[in-house]
N, C-alpha and C. Protein backbone atom coordinates (compact mmCIF):
# COMPACT_ATOMS: atom_id res chain seq x y z
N UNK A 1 0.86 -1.17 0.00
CA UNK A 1 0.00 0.00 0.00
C UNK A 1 0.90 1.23 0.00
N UNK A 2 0.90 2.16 -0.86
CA UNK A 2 1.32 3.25 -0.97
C UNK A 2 0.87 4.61 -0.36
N UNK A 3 2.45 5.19 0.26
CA UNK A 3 1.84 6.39 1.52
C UNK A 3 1.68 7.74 0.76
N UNK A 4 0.81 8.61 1.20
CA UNK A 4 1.09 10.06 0.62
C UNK A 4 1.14 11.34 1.26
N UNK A 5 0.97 11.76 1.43
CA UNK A 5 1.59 13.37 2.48
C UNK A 5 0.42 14.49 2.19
N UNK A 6 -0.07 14.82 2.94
CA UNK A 6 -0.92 15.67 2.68
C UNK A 6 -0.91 17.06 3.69
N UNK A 7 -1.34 18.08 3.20
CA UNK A 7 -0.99 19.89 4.16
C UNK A 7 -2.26 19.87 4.06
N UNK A 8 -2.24 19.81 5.57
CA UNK A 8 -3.96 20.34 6.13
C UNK A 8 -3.95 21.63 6.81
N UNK A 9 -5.06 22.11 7.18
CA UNK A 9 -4.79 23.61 8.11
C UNK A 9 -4.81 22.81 9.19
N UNK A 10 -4.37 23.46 10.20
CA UNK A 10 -4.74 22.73 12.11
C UNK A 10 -5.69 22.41 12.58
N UNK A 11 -7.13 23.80 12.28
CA UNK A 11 -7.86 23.14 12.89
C UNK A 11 -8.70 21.88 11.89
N UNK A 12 -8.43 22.23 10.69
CA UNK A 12 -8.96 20.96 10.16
C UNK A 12 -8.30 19.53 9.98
N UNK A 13 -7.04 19.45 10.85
CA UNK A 13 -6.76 18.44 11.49
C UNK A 13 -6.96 18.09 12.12
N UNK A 14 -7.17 19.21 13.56
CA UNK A 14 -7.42 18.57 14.95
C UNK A 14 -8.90 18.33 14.93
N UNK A 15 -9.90 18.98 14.21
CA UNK A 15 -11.40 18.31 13.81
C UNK A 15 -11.02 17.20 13.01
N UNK A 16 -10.54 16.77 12.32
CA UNK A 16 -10.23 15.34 11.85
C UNK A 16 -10.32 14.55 12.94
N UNK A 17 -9.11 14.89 13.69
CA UNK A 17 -9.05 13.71 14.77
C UNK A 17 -9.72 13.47 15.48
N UNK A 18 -10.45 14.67 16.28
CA UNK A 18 -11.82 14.35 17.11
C UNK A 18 -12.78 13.77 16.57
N UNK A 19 -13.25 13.83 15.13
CA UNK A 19 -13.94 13.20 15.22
C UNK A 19 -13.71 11.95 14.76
N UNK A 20 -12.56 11.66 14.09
CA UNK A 20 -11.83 9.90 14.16
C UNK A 20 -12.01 9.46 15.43
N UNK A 21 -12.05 10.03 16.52
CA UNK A 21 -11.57 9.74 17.90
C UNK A 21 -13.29 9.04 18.07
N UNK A 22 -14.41 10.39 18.23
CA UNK A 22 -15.51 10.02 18.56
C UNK A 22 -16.02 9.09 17.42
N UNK A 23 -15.97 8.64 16.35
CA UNK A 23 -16.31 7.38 16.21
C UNK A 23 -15.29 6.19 15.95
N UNK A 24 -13.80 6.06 16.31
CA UNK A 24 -13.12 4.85 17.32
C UNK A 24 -13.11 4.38 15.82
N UNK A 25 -12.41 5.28 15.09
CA UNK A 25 -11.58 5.19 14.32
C UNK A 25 -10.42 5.90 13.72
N UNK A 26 -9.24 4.96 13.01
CA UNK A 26 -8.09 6.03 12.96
C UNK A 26 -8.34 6.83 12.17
N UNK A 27 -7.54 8.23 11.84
CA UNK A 27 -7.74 9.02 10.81
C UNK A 27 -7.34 8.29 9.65
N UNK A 28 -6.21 7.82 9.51
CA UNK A 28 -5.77 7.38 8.66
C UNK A 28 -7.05 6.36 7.65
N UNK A 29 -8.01 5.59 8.75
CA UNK A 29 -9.00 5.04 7.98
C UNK A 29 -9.90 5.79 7.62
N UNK A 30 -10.50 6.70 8.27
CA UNK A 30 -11.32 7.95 8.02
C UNK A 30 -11.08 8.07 6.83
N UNK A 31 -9.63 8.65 6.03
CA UNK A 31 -9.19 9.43 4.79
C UNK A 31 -9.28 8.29 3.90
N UNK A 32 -8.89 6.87 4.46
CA UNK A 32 -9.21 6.26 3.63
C UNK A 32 -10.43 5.66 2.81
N UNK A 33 -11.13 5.74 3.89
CA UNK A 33 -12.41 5.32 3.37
C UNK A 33 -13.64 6.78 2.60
N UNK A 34 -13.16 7.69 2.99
CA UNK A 34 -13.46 8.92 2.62
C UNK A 34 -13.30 8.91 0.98
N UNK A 35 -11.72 8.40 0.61
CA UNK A 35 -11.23 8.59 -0.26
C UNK A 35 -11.96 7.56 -1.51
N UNK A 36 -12.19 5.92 -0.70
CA UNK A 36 -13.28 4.94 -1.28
C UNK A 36 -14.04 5.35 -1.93
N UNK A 37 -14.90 6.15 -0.75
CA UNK A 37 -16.70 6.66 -0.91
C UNK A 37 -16.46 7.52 -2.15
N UNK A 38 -15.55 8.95 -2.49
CA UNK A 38 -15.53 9.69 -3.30
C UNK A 38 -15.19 9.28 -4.62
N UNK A 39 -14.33 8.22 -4.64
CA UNK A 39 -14.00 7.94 -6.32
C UNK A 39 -13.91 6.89 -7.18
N UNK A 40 -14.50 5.81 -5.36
CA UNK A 40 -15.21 4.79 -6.36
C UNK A 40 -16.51 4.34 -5.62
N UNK A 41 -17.63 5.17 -5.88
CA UNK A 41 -18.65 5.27 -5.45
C UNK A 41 -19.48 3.87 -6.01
N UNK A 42 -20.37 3.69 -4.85
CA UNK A 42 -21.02 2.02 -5.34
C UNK A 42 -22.06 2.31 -5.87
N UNK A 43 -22.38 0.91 -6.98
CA UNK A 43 -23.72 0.81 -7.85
C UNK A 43 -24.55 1.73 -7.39
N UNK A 44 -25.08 1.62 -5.80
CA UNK A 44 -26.19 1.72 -5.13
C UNK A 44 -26.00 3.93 -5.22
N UNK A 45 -24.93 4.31 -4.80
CA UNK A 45 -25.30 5.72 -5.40
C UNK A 45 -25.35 5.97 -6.70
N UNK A 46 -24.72 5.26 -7.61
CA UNK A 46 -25.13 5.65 -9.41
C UNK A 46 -26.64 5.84 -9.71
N UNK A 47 -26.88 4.80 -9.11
CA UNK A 47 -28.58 4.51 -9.16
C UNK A 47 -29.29 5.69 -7.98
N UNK A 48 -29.14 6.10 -7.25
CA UNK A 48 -29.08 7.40 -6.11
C UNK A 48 -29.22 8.44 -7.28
N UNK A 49 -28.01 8.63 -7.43
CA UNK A 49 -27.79 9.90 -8.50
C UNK A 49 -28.17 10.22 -10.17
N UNK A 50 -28.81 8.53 -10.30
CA UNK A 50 -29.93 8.78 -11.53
C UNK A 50 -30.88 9.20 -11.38
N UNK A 51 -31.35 8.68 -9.84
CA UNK A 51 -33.28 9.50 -10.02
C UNK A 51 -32.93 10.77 -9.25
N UNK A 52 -32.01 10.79 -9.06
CA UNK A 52 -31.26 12.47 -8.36
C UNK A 52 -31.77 13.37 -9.76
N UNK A 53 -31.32 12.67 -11.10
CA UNK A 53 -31.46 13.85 -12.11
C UNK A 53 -32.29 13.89 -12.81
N UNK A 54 -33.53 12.33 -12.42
CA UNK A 54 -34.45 12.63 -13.00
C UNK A 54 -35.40 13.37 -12.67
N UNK A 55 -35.53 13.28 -11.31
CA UNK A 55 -35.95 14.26 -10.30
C UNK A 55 -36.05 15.29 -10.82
N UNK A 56 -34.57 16.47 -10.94
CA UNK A 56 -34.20 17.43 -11.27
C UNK A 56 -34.72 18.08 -12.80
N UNK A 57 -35.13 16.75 -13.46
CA UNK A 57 -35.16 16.99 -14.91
C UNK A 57 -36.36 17.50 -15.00
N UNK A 58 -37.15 17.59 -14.47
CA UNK A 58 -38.76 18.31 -14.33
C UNK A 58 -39.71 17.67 -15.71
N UNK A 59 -39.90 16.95 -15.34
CA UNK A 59 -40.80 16.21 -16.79
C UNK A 59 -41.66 15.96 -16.19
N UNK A 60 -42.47 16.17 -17.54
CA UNK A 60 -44.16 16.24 -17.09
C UNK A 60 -45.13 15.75 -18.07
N UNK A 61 -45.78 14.22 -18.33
CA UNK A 61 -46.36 13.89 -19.24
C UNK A 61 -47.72 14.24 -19.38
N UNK A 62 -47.86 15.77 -18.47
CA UNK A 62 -49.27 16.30 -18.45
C UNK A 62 -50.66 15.47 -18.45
N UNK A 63 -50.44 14.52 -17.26
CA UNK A 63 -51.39 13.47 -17.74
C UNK A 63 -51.50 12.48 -18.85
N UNK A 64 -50.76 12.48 -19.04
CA UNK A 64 -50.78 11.48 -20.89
C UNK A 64 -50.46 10.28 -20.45
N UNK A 65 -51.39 9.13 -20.50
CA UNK A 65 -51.05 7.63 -20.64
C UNK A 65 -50.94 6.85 -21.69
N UNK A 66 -50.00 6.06 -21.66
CA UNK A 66 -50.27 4.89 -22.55
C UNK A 66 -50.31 3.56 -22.05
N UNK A 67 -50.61 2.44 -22.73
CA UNK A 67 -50.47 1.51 -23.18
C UNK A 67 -49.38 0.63 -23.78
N UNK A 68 -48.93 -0.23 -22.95
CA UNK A 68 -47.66 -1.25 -23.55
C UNK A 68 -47.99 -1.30 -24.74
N UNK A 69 -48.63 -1.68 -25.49
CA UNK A 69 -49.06 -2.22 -27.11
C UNK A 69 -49.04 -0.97 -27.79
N UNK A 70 -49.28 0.02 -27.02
CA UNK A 70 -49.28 1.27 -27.94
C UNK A 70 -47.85 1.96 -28.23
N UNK A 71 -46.91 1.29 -27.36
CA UNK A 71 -45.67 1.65 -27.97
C UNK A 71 -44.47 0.89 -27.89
N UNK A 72 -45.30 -0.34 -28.14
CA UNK A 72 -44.11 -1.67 -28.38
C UNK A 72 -44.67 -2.29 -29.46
N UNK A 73 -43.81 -2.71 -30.41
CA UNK A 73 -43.94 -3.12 -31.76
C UNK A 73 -44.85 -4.51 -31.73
N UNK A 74 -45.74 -4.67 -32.84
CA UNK A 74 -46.14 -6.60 -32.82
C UNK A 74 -44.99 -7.36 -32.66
N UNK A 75 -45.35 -8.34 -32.69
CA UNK A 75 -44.33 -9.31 -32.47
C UNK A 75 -44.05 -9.86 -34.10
N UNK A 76 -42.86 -10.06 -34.67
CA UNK A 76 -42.92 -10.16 -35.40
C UNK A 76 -42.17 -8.76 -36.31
N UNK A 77 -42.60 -7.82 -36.37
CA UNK A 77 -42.64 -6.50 -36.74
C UNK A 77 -41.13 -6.09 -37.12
N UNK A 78 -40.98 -5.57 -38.18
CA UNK A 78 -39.67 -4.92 -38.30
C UNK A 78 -39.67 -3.23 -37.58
N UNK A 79 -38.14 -3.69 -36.79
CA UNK A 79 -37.75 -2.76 -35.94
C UNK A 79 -36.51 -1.73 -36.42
N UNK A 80 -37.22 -0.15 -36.73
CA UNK A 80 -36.17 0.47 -37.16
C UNK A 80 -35.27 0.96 -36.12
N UNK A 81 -34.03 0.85 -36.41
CA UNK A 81 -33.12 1.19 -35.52
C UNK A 81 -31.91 2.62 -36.47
């Protein structure tokens, strides 16, 4: 495992450590797992952060329904692609 060096300000060290401390873990795992969560984020937030933007996307089928059959081809049917 490879080490790296990092310049923090003080107090956002010594708040590091307290709160490594109050949940009875090292900093060192803190940053590491920090570092996990941020850049290799799991399935389960991709999928989080899809209906995050569908959410966001404001769509509105003004009431409009359909029907499976009404917009899935016969069976059989040539499919333009």
């Amino acid at each position: 495992m490879a080490n790296i060096t990092l310049a923090l300000d003080d107090d956002l060290l010594t708040a590091s450590r307290a709160y490594a401390e109050r949940h009875q873990v090292a900093l060192n795992a803190l940053v590491r797992s920090l570092l996990e969560t941020t850049v290799r984020p799991s399935s389960a937030a991709w999928v989080d952060e899809c209906f995050a933007r569908l959410d966001a996307a404001g769509g509105d089928s003004r009431g409009l329904t359909w029907q499976r059959d009404q917009i899935r081809p016969p069976a059989g049917a040539a499919v333009r692609r």
